[in-house]
N, C-alpha and C. Protein backbone atom coordinates (compact mmCIF):
# COMPACT_ATOMS: atom_id res chain seq x y z
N UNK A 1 5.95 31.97 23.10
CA UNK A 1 4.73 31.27 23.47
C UNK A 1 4.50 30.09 22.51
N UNK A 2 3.92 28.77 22.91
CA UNK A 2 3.94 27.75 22.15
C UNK A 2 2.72 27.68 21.20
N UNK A 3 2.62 27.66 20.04
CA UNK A 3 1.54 27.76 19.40
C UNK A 3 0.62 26.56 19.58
N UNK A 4 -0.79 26.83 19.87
CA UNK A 4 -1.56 25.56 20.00
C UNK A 4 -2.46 25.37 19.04
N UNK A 5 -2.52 24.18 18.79
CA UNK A 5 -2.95 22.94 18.09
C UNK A 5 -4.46 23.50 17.24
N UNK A 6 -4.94 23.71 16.34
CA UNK A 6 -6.28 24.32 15.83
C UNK A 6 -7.06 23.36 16.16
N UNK A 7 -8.34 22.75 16.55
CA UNK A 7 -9.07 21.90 16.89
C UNK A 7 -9.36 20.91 15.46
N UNK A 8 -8.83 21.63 14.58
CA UNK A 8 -9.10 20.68 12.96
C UNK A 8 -7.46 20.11 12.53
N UNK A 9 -6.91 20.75 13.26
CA UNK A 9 -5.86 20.33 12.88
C UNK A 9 -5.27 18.54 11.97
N UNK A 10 -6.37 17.74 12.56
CA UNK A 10 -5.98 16.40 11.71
C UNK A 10 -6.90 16.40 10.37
N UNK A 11 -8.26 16.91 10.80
CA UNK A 11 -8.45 16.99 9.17
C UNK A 11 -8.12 17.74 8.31
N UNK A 12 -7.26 18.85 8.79
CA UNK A 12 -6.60 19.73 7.81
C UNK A 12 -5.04 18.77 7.50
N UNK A 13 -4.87 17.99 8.32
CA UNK A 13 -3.65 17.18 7.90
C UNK A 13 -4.13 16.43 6.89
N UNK A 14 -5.18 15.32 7.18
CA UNK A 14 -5.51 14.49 6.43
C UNK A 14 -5.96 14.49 4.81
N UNK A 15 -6.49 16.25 4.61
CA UNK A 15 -6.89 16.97 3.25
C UNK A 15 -5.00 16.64 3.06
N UNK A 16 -4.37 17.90 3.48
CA UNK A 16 -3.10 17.56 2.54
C UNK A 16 -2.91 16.76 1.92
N UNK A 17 -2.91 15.43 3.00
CA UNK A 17 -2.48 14.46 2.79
C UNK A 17 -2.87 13.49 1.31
N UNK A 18 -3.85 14.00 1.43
CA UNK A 18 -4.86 13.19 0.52
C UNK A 18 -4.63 14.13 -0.96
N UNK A 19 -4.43 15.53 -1.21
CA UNK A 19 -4.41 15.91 -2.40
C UNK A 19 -3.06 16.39 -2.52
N UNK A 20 -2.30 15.99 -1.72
CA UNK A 20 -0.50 15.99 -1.88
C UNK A 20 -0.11 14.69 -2.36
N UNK A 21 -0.84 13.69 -2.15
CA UNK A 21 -1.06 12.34 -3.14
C UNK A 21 -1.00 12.09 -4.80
N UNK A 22 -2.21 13.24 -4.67
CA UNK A 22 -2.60 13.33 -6.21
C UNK A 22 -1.71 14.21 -6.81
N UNK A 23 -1.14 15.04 -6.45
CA UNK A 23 -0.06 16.26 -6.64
C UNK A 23 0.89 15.21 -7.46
N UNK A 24 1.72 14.66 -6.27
CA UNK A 24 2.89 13.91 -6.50
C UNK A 24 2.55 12.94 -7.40
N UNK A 25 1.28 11.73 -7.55
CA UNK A 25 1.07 11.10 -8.78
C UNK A 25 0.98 11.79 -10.06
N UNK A 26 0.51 12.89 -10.03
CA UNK A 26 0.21 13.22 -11.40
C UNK A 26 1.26 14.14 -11.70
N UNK A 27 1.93 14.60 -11.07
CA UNK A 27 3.04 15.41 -11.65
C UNK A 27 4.64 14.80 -11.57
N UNK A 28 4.77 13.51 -10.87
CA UNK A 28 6.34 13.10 -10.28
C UNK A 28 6.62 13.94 -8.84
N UNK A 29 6.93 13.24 -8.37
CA UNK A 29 7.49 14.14 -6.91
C UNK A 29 8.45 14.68 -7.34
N UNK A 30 9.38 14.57 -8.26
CA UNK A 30 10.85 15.45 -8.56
C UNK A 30 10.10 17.06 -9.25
N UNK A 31 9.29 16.87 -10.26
CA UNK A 31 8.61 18.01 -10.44
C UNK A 31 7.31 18.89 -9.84
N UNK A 32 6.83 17.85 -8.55
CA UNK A 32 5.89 19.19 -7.94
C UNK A 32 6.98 19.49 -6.97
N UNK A 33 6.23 20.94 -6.69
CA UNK A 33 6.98 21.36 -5.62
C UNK A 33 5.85 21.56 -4.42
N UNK A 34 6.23 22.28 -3.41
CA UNK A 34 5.25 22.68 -2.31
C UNK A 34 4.25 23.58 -2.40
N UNK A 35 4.79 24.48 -3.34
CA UNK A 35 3.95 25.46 -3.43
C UNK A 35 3.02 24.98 -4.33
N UNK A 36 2.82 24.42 -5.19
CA UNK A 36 2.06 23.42 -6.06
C UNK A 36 1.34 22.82 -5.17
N UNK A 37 1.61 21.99 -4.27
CA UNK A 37 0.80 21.17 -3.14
C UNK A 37 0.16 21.73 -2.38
N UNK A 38 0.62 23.23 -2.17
CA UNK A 38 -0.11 24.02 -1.29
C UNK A 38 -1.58 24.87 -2.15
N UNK A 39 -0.56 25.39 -3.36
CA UNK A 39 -2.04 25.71 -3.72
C UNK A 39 -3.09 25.03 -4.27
N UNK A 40 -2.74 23.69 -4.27
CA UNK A 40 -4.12 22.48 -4.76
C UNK A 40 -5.05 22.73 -3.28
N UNK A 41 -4.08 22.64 -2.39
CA UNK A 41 -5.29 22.18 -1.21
C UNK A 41 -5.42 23.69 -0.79
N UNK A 42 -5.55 24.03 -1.52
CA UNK A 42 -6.37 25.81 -0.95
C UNK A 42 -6.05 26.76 0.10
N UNK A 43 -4.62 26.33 0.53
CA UNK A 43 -3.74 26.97 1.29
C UNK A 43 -2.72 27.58 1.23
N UNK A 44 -1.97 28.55 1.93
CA UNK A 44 -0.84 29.02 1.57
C UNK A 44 0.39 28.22 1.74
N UNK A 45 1.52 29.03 1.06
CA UNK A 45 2.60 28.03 1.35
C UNK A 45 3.15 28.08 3.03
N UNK A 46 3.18 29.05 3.40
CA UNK A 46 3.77 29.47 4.57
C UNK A 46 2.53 28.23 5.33
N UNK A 47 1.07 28.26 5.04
CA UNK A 47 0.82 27.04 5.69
C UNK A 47 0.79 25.38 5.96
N UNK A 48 1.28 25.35 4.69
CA UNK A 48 1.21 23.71 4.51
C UNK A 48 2.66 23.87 4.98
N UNK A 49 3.76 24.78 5.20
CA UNK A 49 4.90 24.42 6.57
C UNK A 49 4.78 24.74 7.80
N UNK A 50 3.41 24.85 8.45
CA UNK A 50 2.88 24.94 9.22
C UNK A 50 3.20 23.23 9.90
N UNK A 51 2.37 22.61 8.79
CA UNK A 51 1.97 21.09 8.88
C UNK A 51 3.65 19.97 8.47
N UNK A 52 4.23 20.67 7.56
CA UNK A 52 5.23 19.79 7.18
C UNK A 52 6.45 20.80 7.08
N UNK A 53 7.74 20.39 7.29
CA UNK A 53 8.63 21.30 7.05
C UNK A 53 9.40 21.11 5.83
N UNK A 54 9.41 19.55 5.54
CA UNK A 54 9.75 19.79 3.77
C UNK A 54 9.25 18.66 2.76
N UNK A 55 9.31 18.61 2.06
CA UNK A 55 8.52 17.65 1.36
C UNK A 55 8.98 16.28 1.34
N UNK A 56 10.33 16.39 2.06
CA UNK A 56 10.14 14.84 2.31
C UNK A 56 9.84 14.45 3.89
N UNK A 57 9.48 15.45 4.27
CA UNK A 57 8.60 15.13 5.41
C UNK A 57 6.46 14.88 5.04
N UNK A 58 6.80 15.39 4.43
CA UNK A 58 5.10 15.34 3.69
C UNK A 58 5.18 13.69 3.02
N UNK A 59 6.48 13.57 2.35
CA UNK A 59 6.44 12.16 1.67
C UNK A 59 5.95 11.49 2.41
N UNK A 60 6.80 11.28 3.27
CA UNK A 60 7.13 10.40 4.85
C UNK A 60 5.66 9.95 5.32
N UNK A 61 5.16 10.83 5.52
CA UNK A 61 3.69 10.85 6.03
C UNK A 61 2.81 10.50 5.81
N UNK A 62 2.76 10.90 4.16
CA UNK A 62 1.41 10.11 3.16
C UNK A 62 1.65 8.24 2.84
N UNK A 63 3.02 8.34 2.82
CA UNK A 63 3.15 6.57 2.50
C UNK A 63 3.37 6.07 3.84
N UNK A 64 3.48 6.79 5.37
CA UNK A 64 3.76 6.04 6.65
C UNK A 64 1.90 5.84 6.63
N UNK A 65 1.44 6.51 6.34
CA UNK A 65 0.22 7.01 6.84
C UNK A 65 -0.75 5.53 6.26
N UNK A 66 -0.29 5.48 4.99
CA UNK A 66 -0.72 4.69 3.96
C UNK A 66 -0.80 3.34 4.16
N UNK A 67 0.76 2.95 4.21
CA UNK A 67 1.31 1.46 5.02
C UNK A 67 0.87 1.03 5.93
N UNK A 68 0.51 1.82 6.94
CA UNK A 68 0.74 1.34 8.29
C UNK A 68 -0.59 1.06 8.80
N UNK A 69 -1.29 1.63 7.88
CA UNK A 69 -3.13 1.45 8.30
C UNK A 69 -3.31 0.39 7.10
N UNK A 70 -3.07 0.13 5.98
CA UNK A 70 -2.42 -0.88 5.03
C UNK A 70 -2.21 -2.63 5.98
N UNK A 71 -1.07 -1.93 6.87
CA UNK A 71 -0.37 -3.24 7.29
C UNK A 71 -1.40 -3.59 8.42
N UNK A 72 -1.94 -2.76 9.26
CA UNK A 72 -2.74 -2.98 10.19
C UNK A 72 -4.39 -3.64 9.82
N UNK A 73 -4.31 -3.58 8.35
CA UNK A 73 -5.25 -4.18 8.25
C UNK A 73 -5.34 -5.76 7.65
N UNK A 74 -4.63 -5.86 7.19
CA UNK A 74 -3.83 -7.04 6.14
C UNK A 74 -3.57 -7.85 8.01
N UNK A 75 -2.71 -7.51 8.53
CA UNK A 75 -2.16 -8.57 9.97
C UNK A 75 -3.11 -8.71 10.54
N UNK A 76 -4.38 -7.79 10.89
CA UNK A 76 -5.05 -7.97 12.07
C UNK A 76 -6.49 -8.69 11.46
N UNK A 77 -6.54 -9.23 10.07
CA UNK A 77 -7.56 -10.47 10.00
C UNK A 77 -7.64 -11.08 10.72
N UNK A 78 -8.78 -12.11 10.83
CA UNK A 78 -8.86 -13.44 11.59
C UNK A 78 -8.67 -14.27 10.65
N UNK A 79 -7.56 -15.41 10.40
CA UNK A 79 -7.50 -16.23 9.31
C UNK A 79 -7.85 -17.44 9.65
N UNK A 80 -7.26 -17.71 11.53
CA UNK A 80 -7.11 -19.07 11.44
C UNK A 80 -8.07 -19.98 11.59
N UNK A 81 -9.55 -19.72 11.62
CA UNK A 81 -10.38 -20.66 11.26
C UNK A 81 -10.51 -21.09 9.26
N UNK A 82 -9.92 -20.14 9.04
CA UNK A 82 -10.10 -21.17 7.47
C UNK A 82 -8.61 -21.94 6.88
N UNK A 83 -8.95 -22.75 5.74
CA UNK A 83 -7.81 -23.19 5.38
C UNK A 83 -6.79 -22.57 4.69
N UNK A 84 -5.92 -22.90 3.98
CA UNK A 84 -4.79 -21.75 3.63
C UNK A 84 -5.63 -21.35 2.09
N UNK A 85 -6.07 -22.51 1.62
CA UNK A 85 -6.47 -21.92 -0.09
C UNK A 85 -7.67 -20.04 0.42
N UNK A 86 -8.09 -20.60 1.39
CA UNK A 86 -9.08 -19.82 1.76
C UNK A 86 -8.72 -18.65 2.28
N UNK A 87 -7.76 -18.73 2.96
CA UNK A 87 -6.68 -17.42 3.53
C UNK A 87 -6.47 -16.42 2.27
N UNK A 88 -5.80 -17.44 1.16
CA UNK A 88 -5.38 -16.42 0.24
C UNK A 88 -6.49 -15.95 -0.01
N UNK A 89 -7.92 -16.30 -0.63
CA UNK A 89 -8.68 -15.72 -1.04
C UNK A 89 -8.76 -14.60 -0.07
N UNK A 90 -9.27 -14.87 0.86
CA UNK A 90 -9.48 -13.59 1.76
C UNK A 90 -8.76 -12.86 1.44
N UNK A 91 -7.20 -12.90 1.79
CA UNK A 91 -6.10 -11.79 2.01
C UNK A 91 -5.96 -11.23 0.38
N UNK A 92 -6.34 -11.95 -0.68
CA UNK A 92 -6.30 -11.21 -2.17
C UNK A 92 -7.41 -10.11 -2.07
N UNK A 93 -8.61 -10.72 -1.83
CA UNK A 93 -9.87 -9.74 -1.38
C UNK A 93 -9.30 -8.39 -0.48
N UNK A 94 -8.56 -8.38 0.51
CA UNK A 94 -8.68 -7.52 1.71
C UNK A 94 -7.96 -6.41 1.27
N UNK A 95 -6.80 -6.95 0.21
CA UNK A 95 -5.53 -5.93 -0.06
C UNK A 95 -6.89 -5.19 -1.19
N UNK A 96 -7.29 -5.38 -2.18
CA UNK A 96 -7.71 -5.04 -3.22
C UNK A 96 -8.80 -4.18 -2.68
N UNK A 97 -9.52 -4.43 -1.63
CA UNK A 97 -10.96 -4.19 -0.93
C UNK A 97 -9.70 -2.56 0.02
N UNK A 98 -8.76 -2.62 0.47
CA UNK A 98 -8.20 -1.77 0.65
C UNK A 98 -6.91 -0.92 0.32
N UNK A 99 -7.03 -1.01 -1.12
CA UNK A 99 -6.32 -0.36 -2.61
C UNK A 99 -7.38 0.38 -3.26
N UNK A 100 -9.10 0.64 -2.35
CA UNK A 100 -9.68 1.44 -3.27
C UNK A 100 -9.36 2.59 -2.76
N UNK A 101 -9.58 3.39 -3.50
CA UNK A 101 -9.53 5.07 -3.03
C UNK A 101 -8.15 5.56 -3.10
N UNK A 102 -7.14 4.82 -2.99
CA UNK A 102 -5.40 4.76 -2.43
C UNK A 102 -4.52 5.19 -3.74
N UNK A 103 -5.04 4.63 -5.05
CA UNK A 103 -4.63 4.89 -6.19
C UNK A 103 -3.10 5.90 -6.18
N UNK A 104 -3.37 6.93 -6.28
CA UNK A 104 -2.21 7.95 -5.70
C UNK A 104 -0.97 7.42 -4.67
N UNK A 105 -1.44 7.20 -3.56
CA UNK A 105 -0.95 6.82 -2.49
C UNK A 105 0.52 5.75 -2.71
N UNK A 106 -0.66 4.38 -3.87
CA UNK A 106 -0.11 3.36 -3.88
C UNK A 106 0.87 3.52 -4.99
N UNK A 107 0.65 4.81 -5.59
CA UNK A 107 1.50 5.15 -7.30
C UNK A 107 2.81 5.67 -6.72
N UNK A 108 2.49 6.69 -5.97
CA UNK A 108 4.08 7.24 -5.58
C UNK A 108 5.27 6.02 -4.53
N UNK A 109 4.54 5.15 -4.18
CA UNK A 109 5.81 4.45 -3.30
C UNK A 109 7.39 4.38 -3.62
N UNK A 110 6.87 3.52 -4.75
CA UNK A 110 7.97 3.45 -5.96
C UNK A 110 8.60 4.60 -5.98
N UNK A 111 8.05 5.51 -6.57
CA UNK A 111 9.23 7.05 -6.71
C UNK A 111 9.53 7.33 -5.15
N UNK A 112 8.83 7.81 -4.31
CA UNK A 112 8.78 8.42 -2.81
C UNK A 112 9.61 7.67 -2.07
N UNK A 113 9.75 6.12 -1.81
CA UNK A 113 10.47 5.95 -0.87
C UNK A 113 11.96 6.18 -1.32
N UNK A 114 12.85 4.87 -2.04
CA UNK A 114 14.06 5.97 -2.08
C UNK A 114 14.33 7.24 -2.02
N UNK A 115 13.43 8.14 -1.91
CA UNK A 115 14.05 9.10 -2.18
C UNK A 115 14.10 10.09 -0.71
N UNK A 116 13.69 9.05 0.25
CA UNK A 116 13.89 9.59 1.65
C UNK A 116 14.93 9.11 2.94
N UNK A 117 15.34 9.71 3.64
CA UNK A 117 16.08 8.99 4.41
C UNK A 117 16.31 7.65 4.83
N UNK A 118 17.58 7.09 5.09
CA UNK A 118 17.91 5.85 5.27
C UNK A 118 16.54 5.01 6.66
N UNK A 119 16.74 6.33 7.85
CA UNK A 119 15.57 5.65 8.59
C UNK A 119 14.30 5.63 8.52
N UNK A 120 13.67 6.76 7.58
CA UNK A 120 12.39 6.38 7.36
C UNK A 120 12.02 5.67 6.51
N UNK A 121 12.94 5.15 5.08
CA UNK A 121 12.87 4.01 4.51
C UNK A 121 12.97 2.72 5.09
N UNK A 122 13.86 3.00 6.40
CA UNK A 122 13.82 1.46 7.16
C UNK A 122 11.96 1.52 7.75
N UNK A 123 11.80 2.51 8.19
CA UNK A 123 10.27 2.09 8.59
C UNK A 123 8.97 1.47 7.50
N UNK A 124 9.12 2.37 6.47
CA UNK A 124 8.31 2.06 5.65
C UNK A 124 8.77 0.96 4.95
N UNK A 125 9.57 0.27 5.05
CA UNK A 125 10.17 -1.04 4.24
C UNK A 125 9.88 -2.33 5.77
N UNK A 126 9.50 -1.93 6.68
CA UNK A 126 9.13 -2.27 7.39
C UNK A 126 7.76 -3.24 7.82
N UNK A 127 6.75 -2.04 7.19
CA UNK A 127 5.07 -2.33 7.23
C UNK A 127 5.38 -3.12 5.67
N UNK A 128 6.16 -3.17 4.79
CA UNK A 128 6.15 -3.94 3.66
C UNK A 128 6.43 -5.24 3.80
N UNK A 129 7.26 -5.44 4.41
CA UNK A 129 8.01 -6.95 4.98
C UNK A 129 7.12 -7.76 5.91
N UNK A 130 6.00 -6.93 6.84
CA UNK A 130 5.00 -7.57 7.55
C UNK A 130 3.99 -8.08 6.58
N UNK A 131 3.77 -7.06 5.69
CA UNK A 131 2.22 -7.55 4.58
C UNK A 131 3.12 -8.61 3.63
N UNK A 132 4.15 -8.75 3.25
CA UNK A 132 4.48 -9.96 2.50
C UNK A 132 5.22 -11.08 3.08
N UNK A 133 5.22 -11.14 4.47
CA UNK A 133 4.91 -12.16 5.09
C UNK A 133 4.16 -12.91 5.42
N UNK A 134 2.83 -12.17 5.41
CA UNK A 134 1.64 -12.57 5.67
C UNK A 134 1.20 -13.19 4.35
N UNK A 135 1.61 -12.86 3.34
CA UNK A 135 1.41 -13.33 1.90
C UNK A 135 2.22 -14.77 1.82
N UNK A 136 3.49 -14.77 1.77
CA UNK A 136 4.30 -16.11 2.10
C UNK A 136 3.77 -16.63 2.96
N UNK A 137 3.68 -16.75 4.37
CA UNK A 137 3.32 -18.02 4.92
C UNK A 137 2.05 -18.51 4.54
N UNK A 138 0.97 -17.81 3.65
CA UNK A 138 -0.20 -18.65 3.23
C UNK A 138 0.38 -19.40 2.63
N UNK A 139 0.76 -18.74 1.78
CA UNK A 139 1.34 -19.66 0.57
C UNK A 139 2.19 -20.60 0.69
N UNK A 140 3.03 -20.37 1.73
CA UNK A 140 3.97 -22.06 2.14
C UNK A 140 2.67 -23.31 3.01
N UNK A 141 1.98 -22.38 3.35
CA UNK A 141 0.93 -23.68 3.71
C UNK A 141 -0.26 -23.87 2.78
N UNK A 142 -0.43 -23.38 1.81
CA UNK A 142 -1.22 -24.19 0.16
C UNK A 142 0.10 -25.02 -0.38
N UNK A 143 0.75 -24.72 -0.37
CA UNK A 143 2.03 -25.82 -0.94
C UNK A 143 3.16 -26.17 -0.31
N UNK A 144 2.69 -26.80 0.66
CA UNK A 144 4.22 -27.21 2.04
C UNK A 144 5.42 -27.63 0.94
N UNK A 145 5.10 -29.01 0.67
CA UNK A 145 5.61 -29.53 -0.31
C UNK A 145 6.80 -29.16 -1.42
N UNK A 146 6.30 -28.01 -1.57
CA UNK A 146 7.46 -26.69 -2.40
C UNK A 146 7.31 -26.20 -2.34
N UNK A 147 6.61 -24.72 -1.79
CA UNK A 147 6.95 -23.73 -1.73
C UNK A 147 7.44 -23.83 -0.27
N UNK A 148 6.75 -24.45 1.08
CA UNK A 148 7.20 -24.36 2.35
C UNK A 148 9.23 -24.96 2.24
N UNK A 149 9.39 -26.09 1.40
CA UNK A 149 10.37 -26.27 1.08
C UNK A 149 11.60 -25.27 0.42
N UNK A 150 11.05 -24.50 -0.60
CA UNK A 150 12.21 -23.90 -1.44
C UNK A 150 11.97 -22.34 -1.46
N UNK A 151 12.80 -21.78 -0.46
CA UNK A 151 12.74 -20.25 -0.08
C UNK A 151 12.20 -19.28 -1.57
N UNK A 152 13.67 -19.73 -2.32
CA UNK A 152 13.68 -18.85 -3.56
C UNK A 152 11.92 -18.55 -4.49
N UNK A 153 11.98 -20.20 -4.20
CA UNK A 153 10.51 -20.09 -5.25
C UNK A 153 9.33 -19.56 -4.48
N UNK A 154 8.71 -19.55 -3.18
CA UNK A 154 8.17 -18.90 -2.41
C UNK A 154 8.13 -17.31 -2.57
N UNK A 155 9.47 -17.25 -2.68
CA UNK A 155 9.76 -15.49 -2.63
C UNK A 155 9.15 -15.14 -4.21
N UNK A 156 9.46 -15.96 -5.35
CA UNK A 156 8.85 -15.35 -6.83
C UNK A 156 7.27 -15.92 -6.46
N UNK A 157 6.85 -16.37 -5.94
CA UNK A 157 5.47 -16.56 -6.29
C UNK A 157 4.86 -15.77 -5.15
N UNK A 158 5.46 -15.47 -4.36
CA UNK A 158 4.66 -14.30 -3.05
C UNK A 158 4.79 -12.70 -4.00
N UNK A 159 5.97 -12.92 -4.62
CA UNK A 159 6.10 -11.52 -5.13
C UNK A 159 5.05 -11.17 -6.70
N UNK A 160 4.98 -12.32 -7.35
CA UNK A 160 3.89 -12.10 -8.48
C UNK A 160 2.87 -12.37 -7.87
N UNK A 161 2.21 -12.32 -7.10
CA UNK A 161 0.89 -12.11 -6.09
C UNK A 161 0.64 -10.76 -6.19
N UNK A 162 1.95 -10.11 -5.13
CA UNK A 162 1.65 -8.89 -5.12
C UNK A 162 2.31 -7.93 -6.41
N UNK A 163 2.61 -8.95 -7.53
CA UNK A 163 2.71 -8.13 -8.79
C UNK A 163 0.88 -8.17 -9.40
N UNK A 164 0.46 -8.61 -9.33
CA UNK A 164 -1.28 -8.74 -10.15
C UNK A 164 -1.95 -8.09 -8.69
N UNK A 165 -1.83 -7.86 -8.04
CA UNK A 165 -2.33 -7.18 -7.24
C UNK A 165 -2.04 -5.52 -7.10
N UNK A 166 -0.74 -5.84 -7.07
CA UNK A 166 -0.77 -3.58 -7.15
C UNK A 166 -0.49 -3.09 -8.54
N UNK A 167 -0.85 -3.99 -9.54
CA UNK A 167 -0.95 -3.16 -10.91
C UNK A 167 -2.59 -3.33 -11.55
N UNK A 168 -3.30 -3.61 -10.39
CA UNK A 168 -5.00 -3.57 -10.61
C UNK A 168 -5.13 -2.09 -10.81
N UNK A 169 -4.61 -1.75 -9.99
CA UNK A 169 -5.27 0.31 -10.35
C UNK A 169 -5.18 1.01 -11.86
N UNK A 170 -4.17 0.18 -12.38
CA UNK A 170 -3.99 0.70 -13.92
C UNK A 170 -4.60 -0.08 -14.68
N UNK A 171 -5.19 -1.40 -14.40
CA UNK A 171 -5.87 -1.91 -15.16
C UNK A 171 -7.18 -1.53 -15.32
N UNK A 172 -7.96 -1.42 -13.92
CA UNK A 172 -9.58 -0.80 -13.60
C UNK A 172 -9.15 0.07 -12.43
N UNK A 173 -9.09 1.24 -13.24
CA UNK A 173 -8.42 2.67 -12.36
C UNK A 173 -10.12 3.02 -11.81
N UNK A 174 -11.43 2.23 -12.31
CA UNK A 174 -12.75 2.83 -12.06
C UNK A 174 -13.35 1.29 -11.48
N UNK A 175 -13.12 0.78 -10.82
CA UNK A 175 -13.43 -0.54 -10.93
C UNK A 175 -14.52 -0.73 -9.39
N UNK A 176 -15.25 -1.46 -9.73
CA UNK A 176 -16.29 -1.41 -8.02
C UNK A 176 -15.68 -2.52 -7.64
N UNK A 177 -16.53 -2.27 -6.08
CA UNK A 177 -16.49 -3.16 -5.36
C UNK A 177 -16.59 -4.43 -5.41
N UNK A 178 -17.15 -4.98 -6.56
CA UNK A 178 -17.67 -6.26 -6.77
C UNK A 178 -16.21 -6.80 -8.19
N UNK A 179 -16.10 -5.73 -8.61
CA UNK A 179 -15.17 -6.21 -9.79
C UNK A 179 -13.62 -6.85 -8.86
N UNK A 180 -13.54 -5.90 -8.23
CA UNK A 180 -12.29 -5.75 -7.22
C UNK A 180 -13.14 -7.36 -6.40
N UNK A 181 -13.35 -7.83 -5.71
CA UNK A 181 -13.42 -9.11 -5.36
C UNK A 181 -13.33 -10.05 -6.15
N UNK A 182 -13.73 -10.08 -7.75
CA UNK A 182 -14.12 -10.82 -8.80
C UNK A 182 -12.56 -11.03 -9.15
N UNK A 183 -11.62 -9.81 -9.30
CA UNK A 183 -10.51 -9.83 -9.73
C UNK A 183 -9.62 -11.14 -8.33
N UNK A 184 -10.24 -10.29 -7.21
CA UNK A 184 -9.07 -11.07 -5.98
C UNK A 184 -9.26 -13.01 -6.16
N UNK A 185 -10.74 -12.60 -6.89
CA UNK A 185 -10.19 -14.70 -6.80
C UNK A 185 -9.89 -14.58 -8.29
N UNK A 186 -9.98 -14.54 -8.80
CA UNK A 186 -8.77 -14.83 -10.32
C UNK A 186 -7.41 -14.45 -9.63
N UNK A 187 -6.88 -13.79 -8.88
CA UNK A 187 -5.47 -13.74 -8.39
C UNK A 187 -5.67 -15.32 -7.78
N UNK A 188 -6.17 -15.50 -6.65
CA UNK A 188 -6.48 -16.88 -5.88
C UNK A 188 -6.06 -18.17 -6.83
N UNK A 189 -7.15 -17.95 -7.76
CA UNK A 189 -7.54 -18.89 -8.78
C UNK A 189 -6.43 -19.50 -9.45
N UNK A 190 -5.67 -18.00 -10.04
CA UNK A 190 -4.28 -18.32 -10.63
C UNK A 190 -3.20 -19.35 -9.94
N UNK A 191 -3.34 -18.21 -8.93
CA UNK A 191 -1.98 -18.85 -7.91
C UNK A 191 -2.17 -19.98 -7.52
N UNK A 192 -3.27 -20.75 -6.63
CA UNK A 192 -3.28 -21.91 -6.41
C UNK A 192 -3.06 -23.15 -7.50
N UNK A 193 -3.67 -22.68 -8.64
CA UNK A 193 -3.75 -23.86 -9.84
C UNK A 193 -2.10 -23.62 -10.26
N UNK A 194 -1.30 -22.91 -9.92
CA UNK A 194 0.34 -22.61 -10.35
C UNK A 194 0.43 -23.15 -9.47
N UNK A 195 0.53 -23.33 -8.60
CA UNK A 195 1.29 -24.10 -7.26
C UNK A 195 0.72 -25.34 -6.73
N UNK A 196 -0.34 -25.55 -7.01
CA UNK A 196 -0.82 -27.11 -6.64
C UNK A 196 -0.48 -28.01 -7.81
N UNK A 197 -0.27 -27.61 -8.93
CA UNK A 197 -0.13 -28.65 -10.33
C UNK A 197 0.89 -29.09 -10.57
N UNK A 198 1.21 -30.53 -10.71
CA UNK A 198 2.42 -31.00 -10.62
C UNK A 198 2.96 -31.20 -12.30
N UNK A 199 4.02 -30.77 -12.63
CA UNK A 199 4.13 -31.48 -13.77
C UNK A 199 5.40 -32.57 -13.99
């Protein structure tokens, strides 16, 4: 007989999800195990393989889960009524405005993805390549001139964007809402005055 679905079933996913996060940040994913993950979130082990069958299926999930509502939010702005300096601001704001709470999430990538299959790394390397596209083409249109011109240098200055951007959590691991905007135009701030200044 096919077992059916508990009516909580997603918010009992979504708890995992959320303190199988903190599991794996604070301990390394090579040293928690399941049963560790299981008994944080107040369940047995036999149940959290209810929900996942191994932990790199649990990986899979928390950073697909992560990205992809991540990427869906980052693409589906409205940009094109402002100009590009203005884009970035926004899009520095939007990533940072949705990096709160994620801390965990955004800590394990780094360890978690290699360490999963060839195709679900193609997915999740996937929703990555959309959000730093969206980062490059602002940025080739604040500086046609050279950055729209010279691939290489585009690619280091899209990528130290999102270097001062996903190492905010270790800087103000407690940081509000207002600091986190304050920070996204000093990213802005930076980057444009690096790329508009001629020397």
């Amino acid at each position: 007989m096919v077992r059916t679905i508990a009516k909580d079933h997603d918010d009992k996913r979504r708890h995992i999800l959320k303190v199988a996060a903190e599991v794996f940040a604070r301990e390394g994913i090579a040293r928690a195990s399941m049963n560790e993950v299981a008994r944080a979130c107040g369940i047995s082990k036999a149940n959290i393989y209810h929900y996942y069958s191994s932990k790199d299926d649990l990986i899979f999930d928390i950073l697909d889960s992560y990205l992809s509502e991540l990427r869906d939010w980052i693409c589906d702005l409205s940009l094109d009524a402002l100009s590009p300096a203005e884009q970035l601001r926004a899009v520095t704001r939007e990533f940072l405005l949705a990096y709160d709470g994620m801390d965990h999430q955004h800590k394990i990538q780094g360890e978690g993805l290699p360490l999963l299959p060839e195709d679900k790394q193609t997915i999740l390397k996937g929703y990555q390549r959309d959000l730093v596209a969206v980062v490059s083409r602002i940025l080739q249109g604040c500086a046609p001139e050279t950055l729209g011109q010279d691939r290489a240098q585009c690619r280091d200055v899209t990528m130290s964007v999102f270097g001062m951007l996903n190492w905010f959590y270790m800087w103000q691991p407690k940081a509000t809402k207002d600091a986190r905007i304050a920070y996204a135009g000093s990213i802005a701030d930076l980057t444009l005055n690096g790329i508009t200044t001629k020397t």
